[in-house]
Structure formats: structure tokens, C-alpha cells
N, C-alpha and C. Protein backbone atom coordinates (compact mmCIF):
# COMPACT_ATOMS: atom_id res chain seq x y z
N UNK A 1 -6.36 43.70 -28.35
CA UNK A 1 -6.57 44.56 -29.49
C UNK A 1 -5.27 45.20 -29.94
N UNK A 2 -4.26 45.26 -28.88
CA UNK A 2 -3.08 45.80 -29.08
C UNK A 2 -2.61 44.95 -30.68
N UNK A 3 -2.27 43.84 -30.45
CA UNK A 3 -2.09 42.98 -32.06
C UNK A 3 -2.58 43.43 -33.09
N UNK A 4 -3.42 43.11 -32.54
CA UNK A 4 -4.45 43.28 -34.19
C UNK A 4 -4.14 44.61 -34.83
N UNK A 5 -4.46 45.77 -34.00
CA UNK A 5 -4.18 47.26 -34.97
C UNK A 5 -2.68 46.90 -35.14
N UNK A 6 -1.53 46.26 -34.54
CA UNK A 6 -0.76 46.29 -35.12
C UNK A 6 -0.89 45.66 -36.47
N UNK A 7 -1.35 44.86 -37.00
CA UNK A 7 -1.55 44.33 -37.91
C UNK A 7 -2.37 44.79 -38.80
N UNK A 8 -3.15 45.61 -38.70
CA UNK A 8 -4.32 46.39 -39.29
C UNK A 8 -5.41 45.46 -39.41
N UNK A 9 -5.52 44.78 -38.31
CA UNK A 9 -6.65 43.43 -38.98
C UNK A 9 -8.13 43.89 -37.93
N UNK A 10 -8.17 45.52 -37.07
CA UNK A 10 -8.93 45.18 -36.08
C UNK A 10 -10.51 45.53 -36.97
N UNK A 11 -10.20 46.60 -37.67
CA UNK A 11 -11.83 46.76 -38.28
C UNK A 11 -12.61 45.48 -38.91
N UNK A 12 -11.45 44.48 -39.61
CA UNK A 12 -12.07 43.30 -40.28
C UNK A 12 -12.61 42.27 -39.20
N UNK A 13 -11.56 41.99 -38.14
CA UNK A 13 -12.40 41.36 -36.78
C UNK A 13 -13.62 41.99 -36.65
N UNK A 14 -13.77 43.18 -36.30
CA UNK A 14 -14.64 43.42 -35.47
C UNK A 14 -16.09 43.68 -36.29
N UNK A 15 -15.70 43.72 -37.51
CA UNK A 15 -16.72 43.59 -39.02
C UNK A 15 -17.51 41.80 -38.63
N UNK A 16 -16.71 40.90 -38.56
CA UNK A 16 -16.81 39.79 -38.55
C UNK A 16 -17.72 39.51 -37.55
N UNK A 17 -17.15 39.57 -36.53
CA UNK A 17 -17.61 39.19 -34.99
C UNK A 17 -18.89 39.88 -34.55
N UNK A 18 -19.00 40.81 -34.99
CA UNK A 18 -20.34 41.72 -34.75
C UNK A 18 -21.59 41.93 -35.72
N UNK A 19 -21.16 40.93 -36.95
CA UNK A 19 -22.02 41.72 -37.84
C UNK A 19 -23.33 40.94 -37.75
N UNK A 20 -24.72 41.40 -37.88
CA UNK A 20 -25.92 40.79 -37.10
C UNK A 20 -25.96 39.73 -38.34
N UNK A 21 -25.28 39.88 -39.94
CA UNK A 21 -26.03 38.87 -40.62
C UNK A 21 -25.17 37.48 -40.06
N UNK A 22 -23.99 37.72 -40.26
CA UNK A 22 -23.15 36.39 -39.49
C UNK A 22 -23.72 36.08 -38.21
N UNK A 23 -23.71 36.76 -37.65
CA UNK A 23 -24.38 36.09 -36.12
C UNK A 23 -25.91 35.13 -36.24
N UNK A 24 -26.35 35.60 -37.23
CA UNK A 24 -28.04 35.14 -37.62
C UNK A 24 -27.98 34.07 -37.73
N UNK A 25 -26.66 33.75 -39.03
CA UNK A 25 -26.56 32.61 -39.46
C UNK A 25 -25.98 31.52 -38.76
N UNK A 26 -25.05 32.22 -38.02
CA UNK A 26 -24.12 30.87 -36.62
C UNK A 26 -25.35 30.81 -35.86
N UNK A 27 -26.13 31.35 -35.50
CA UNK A 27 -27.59 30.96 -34.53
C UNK A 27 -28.04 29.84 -34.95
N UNK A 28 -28.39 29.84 -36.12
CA UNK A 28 -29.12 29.16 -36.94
C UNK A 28 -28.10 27.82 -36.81
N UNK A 29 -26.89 27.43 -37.24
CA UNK A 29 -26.18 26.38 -37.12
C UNK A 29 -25.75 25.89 -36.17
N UNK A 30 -26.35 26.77 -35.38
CA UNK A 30 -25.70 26.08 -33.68
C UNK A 30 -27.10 25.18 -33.28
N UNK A 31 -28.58 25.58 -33.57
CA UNK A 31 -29.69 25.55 -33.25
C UNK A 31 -30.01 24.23 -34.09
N UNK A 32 -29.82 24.33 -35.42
CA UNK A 32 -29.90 22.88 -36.20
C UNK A 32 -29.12 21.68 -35.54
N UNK A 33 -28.30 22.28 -34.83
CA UNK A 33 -26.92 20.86 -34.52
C UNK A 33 -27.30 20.53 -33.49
N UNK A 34 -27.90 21.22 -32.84
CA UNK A 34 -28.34 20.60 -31.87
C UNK A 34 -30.06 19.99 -31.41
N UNK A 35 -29.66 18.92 -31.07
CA UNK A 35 -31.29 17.96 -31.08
C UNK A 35 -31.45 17.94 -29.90
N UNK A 36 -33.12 18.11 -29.96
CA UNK A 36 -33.38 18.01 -28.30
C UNK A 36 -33.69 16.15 -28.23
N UNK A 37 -33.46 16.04 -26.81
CA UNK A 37 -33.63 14.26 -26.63
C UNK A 37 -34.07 14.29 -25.18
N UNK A 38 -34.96 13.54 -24.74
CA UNK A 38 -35.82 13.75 -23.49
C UNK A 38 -34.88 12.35 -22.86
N UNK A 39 -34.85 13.07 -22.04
CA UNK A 39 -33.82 12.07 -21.16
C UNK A 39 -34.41 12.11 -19.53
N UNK A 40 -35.35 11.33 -19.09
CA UNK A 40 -35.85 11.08 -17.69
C UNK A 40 -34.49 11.33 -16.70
N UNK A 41 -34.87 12.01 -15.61
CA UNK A 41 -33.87 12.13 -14.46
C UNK A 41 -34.56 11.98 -13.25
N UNK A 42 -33.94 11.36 -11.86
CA UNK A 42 -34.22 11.14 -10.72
C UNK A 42 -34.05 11.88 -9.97
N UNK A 43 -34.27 13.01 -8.74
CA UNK A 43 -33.28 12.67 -7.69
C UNK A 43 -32.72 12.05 -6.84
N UNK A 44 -31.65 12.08 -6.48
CA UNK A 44 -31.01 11.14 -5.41
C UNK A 44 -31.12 11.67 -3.94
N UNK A 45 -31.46 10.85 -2.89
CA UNK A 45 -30.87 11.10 -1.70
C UNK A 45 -29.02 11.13 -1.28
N UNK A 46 -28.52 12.13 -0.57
CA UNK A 46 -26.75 11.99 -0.46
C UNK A 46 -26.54 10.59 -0.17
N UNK A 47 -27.31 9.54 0.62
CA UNK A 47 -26.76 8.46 0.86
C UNK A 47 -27.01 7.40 -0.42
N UNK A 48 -27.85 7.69 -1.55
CA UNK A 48 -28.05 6.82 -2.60
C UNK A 48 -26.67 7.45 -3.40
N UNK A 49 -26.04 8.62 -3.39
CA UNK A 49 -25.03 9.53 -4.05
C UNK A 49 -23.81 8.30 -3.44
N UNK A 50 -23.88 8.36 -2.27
CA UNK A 50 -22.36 7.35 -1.62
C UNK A 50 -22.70 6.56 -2.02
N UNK A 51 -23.46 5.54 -2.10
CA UNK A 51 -23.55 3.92 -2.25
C UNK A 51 -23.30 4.36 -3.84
N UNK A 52 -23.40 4.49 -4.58
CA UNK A 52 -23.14 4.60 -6.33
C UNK A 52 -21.75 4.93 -6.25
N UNK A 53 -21.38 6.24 -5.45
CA UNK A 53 -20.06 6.23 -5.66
C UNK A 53 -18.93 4.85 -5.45
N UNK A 54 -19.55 4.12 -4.01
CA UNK A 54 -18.77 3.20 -3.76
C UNK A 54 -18.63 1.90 -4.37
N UNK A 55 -20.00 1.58 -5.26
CA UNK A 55 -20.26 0.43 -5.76
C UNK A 55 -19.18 0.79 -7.56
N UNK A 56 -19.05 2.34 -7.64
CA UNK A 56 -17.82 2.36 -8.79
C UNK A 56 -16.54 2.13 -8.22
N UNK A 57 -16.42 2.52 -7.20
CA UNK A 57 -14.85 2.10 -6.47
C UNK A 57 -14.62 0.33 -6.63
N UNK A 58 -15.62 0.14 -6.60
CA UNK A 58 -15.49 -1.54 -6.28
C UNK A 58 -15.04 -2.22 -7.69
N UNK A 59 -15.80 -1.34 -8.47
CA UNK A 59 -15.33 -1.92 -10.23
C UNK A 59 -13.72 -1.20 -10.41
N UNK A 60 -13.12 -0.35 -9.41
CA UNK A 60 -11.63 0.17 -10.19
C UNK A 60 -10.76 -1.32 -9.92
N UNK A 61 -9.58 -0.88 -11.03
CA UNK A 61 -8.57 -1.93 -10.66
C UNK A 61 -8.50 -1.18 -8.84
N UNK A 62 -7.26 -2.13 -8.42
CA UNK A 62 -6.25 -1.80 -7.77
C UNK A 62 -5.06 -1.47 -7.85
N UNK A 63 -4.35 -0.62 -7.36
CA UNK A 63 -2.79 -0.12 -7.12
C UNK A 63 -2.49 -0.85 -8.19
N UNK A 64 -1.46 -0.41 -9.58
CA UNK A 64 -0.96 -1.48 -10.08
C UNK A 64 0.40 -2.49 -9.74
N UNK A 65 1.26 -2.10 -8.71
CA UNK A 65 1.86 -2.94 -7.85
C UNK A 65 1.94 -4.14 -8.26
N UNK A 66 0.97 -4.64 -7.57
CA UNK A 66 1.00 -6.27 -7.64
C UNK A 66 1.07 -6.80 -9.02
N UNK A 67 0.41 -6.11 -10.38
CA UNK A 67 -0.09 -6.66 -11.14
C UNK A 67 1.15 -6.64 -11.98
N UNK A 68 1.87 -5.22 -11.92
CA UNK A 68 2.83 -5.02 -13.42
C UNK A 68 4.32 -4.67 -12.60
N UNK A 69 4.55 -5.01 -11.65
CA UNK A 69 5.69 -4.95 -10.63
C UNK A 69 6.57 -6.01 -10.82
N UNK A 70 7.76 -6.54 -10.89
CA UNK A 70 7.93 -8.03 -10.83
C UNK A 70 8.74 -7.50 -8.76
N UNK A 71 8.43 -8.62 -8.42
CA UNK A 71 8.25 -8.45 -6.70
C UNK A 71 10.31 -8.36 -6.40
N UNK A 72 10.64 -7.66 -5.74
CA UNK A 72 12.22 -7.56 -5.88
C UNK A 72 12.13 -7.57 -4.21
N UNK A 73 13.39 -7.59 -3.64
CA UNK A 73 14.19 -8.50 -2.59
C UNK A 73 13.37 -6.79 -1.68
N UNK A 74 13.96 -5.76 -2.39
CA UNK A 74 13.88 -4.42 -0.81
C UNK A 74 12.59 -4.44 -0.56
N UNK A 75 11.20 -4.75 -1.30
CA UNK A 75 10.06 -4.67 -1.20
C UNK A 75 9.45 -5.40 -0.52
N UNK A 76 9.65 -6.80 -1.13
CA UNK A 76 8.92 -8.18 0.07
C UNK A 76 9.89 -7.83 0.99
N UNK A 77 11.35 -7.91 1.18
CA UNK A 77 12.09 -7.22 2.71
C UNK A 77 11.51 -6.99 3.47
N UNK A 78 11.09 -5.20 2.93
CA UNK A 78 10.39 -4.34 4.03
C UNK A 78 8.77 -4.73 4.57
N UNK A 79 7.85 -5.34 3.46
CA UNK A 79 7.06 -5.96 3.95
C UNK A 79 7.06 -6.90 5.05
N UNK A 80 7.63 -7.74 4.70
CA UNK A 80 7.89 -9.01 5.99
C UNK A 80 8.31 -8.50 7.48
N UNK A 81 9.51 -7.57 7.45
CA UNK A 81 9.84 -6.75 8.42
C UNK A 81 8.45 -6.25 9.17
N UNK A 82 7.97 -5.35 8.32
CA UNK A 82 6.91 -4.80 9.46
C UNK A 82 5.84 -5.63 9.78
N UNK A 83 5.43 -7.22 8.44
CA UNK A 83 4.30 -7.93 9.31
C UNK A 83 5.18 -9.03 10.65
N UNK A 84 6.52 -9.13 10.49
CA UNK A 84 7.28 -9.92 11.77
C UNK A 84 7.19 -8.92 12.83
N UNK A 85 7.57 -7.70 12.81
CA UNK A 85 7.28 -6.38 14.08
C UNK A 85 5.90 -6.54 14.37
N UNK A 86 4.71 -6.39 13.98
CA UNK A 86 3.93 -6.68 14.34
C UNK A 86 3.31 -7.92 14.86
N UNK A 87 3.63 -9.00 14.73
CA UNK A 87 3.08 -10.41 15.33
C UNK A 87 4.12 -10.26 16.25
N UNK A 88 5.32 -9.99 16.19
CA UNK A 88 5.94 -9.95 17.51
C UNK A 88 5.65 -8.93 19.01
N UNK A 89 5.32 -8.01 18.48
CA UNK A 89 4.54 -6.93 19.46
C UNK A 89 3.24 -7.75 19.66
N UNK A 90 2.33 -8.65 18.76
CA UNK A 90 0.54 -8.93 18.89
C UNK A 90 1.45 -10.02 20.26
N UNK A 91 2.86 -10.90 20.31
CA UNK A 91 2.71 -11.80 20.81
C UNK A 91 3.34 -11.23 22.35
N UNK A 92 4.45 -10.46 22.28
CA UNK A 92 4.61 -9.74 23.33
C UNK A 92 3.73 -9.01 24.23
N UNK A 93 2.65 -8.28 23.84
CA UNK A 93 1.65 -7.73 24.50
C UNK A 93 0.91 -8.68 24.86
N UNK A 94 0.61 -9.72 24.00
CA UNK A 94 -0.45 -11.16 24.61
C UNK A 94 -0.61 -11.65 25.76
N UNK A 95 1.24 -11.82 25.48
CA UNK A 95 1.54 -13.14 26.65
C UNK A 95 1.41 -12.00 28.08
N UNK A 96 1.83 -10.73 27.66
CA UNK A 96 2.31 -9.65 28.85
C UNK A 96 0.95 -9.68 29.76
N UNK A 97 -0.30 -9.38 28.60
CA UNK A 97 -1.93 -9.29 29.28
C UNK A 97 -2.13 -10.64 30.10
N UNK A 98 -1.87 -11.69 29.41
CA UNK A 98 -2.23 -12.71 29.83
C UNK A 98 -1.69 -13.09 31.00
N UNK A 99 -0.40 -12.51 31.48
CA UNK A 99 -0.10 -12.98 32.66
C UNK A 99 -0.17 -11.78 33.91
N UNK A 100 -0.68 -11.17 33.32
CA UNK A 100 -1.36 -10.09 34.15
C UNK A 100 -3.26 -10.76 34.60
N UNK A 101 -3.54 -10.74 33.69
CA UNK A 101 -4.49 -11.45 34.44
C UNK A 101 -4.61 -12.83 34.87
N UNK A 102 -3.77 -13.62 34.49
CA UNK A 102 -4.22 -14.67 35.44
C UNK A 102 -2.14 -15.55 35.01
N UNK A 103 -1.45 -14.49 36.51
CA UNK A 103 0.03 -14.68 36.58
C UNK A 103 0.28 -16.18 37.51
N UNK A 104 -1.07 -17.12 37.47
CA UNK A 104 -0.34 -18.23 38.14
C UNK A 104 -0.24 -19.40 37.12
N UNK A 105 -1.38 -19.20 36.05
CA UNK A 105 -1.08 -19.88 34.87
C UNK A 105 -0.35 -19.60 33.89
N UNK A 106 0.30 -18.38 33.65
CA UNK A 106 1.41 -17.96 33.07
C UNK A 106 2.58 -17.61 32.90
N UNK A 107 2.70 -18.29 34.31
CA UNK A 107 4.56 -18.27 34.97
C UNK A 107 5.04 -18.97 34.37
N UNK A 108 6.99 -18.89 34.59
CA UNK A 108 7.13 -20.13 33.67
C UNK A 108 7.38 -21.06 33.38
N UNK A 109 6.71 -22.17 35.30
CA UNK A 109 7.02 -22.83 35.77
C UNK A 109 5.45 -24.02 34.40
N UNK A 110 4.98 -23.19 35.02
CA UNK A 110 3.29 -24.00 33.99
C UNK A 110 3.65 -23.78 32.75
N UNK A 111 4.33 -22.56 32.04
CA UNK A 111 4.46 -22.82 30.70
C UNK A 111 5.82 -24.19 30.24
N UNK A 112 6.92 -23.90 31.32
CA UNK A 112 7.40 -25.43 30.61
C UNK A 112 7.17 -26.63 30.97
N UNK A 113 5.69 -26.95 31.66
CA UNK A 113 5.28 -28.03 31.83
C UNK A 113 4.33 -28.22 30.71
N UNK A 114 4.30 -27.37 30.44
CA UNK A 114 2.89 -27.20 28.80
C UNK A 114 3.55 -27.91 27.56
N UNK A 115 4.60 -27.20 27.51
CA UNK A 115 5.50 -27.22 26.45
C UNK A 115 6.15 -29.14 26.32
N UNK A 116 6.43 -29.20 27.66
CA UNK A 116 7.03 -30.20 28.15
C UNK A 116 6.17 -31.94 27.45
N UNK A 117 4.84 -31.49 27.53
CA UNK A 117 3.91 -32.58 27.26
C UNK A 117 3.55 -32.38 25.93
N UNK A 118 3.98 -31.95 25.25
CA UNK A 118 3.90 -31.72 23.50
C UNK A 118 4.67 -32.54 22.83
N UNK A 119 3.87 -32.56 21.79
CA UNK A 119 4.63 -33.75 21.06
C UNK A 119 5.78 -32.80 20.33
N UNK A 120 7.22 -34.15 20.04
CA UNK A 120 7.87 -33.20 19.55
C UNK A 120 7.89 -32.33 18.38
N UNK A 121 6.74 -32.92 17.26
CA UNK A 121 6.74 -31.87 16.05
C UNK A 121 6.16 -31.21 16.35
N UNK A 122 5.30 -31.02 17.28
CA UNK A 122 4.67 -29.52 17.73
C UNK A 122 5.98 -28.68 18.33
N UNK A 123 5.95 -29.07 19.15
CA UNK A 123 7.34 -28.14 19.98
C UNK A 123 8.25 -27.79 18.27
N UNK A 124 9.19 -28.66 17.72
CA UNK A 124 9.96 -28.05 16.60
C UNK A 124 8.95 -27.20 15.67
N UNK A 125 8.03 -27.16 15.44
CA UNK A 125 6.99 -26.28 14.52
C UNK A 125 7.17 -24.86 15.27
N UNK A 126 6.46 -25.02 16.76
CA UNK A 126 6.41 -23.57 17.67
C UNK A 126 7.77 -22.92 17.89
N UNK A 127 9.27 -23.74 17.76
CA UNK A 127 9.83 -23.23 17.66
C UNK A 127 10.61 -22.14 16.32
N UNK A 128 10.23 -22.70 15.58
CA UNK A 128 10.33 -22.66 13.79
C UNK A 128 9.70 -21.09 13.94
N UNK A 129 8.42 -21.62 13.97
CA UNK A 129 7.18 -20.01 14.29
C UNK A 129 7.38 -18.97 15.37
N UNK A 130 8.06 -19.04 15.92
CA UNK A 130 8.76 -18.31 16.70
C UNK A 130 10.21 -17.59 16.48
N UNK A 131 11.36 -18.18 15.92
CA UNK A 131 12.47 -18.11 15.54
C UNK A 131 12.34 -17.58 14.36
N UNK A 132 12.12 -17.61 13.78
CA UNK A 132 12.00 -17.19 12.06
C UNK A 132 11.45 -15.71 12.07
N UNK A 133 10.29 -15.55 12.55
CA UNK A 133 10.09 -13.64 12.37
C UNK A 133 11.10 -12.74 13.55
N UNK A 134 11.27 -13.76 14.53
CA UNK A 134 12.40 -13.14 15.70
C UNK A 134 13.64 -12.63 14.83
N UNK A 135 14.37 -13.63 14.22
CA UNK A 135 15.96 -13.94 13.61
C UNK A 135 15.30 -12.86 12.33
N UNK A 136 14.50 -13.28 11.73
CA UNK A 136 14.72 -11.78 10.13
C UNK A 136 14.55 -10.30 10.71
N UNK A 137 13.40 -10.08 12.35
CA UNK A 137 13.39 -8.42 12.36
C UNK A 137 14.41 -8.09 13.02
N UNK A 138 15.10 -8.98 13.85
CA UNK A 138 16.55 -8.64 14.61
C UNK A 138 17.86 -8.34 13.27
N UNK A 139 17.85 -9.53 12.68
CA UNK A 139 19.08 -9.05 11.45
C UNK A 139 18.33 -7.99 10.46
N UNK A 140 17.30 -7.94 10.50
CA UNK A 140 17.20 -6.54 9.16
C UNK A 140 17.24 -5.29 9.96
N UNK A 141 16.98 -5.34 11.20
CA UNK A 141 16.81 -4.06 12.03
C UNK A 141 18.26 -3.66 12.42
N UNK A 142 19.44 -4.32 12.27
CA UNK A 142 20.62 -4.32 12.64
C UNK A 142 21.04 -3.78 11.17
N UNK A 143 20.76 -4.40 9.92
CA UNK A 143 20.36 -3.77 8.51
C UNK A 143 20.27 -2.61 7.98
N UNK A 144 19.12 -1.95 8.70
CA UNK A 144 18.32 -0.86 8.78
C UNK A 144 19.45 -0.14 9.75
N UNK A 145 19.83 -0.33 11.16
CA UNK A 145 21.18 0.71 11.10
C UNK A 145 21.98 0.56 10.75
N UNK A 146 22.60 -0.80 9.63
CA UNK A 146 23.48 0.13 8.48
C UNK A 146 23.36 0.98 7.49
N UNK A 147 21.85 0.75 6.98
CA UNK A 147 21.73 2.24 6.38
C UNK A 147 21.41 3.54 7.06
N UNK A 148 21.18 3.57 8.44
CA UNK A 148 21.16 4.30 9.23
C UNK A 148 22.75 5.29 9.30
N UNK A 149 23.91 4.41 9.38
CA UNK A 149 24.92 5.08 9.76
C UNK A 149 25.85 5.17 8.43
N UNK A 150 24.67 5.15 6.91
CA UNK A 150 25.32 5.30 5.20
C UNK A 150 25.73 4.43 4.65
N UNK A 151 25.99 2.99 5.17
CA UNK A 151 26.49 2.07 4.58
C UNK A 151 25.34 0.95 3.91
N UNK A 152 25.63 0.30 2.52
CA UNK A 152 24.89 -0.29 1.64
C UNK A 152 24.01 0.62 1.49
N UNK A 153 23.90 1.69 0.87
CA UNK A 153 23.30 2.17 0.47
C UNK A 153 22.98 2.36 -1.21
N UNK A 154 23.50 1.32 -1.80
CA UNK A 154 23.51 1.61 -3.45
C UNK A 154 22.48 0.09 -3.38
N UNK A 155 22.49 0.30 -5.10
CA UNK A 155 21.65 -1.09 -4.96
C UNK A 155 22.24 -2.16 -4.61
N UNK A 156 23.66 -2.23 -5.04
CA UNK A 156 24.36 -3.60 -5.12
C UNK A 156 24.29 -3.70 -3.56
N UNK A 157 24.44 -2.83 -2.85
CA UNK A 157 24.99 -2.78 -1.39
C UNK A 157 23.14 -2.91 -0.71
N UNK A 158 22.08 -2.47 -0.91
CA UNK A 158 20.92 -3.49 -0.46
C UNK A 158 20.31 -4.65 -1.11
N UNK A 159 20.96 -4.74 -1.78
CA UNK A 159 20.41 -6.56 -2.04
C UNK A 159 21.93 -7.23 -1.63
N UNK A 160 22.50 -7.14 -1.10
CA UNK A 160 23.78 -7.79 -0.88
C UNK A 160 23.06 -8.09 0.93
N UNK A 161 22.95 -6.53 1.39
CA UNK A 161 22.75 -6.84 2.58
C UNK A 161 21.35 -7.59 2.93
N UNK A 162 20.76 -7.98 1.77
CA UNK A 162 18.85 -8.43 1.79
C UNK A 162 19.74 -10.01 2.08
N UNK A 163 20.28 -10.55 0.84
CA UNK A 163 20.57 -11.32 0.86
C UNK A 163 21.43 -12.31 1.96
N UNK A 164 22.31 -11.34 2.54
CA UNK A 164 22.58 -11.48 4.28
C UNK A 164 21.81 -11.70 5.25
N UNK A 165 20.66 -10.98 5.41
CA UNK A 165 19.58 -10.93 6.14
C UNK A 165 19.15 -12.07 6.10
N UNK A 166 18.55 -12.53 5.04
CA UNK A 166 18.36 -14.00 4.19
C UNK A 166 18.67 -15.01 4.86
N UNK A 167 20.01 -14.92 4.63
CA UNK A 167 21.00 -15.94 4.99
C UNK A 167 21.15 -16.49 6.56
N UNK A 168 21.69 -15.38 7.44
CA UNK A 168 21.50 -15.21 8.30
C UNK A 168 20.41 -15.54 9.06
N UNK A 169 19.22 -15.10 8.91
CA UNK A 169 17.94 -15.83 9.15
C UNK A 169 18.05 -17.04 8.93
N UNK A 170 18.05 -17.52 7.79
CA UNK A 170 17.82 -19.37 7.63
C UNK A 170 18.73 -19.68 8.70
N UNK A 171 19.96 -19.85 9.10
CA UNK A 171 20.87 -20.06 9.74
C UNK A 171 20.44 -20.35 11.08
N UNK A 172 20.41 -19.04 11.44
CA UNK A 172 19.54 -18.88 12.69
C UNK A 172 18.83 -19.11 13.36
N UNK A 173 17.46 -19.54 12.08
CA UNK A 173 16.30 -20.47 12.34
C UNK A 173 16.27 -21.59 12.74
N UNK A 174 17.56 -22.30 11.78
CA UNK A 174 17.99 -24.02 11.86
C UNK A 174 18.09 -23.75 13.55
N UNK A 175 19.32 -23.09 13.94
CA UNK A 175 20.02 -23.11 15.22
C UNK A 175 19.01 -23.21 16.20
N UNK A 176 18.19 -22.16 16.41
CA UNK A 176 17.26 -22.04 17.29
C UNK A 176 16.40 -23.09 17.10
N UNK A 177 16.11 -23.86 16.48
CA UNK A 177 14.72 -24.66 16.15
C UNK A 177 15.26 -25.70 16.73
N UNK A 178 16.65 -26.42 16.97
CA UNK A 178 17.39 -27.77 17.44
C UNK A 178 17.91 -27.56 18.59
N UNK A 179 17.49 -26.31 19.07
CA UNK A 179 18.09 -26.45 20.56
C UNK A 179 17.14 -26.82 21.50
């Protein structure tokens, strides 16, 4: 109200806003505009409430990522990194259980007699599958402490070092796979 008396406008507000014939008449136009419409309603049980909620989750997109991203070197990188850390830990813990429970078939006198009777594109395949997530989480993790200790840290300087990683890996892979 402070405004308004500055302005001298408060008696005409309050003329306006209060006066019963105006009010009669906004009743009246609020009451016309609006139509009644019978609209049936249910209730729900909370678990019919979740299943509706979830069956709209199912219609959202997803993350837009994949869709409007174009896929760049630090991203698939770091991806691959942590699914190679992980199959390497699923295979380290494997073999570890496995020769815990039964350490006379998993010495590694029986495993290179196993190996031994394989044909050789099996053996070069298992080695391939083996060497390849070994050689990229060892060179990117060596990677990872160069940005650890500030170095390549611009863009040019991580895709330089992606591309090393890269490299290095293929290399690596060949080597190990022909020995």
C-alpha cells in the first residue's frame, strides 16, 4: 500500500477491488467459463500407483548420450578401461576360487597340459582374449598416473596419450599373442 498512496491511486484500488457490483459481475464470468464435465474416477491401490508409474518410465527416451553424442576417444577409453578391470578381476578371482576348491586340477602342471592339447587357433584366440584387456588396462592405468602426476592434461595432451594407449596395446597384443 506504501506505492500506491504514493501515487494517490489507493482509494481507486480499493474502490475497484471491493466494490460488491464488480465482484457480482467477475462471479458471474468466472461461473459461465466454467463447465461442469463428469469425468468417472477410480481408486488405485499404491501398488497399481507403481506399476503405472513404471510402465511411463518404460515409454521415456534414454540418457541422450548415445543418441546425440558423436562417441570421442576419452569416453569409449574410460569405458573399456573399467569393462577390461572388471573381466580381469571376474577372471582373477575365478581362477583364484577355482583352485581353491579343487587345487589338483588347477595347478599349473594340468593347466599346461590343457592348453597343450588345443588346437592352435584356439590357443592364438585365448591368447588374443587375454592380452588385449591385460595390455589396454596396464598402459591406460600407467596413463591415468600421468594425469595423476599433471601431465597431458589438455585435450591435445589426452587424445595424444589415448592414442598411445591405442597403439601400444595393438603392439603388445601382436607380441603377446606369438609367443
Amino acid at each position: 500500500m506504501l506505492s500506491t498512496r504514493a501515487l494517490g491511486l489507493a482509494p481507486t484500488l480499493k474502490q475497484a477491488a471491493f466494490s460488491p457490483a464488480r465482484n457480482h459481475v467477475l462471479r458471474n464470468v468466472i461461473r459461465s467459463s466454467i463447465t461442469k464435465r463428469s469425468i468417472q474416477t477410480q481408486s488405485l491401490k499404491p501398488e497399481d500407483g507403481t506399476t503405472i508409474l513404471n510402465k511411463q518410465r518404460l515409454q521415456r527416451p534414454s540418457s541422450p548420450h548415445f543418441t546425440i553424442y558423436e562417441p570421442q576417444l576419452t569416453w569409449v577409453g574410460s569405458i573399456f578401461n573399467r569393462i577390461t578391470g572388471v573381466g580381469l578381476s571376474f577372471l582373477l578371482y575365478g581362477f583364484s576360487l577355482a583352485y581353491l576348491v579343487a587345487p589338483g586340477t588347477f595347478d599349473s602342471t594340468h593347466v599346461i597340459e590343457f592348453v597343450g592339447g588345443l588346437p592352435d587357433a584356439v590357443k592364438y584366440a585365448g591368447k588374443f582374449i587375454l592380452a588385449l584387456p591385460f595390455t589396454f588396462h596396464s598402459f591406460n592405468g600407467i596413463r591415468h598416473l600421468l594425469w595423476d602426476s599433471g601431465k597431458f592434461l589438455t585435450v591435445k595432451g589426452a587424445y595424444s596419450s589415448g592414442y598411445a594407449v591405442l597403439g601400444a596395446t595393438a603392439i603388445s597384443t601382436i607380441v603377446l599373442m606369438f609367443q
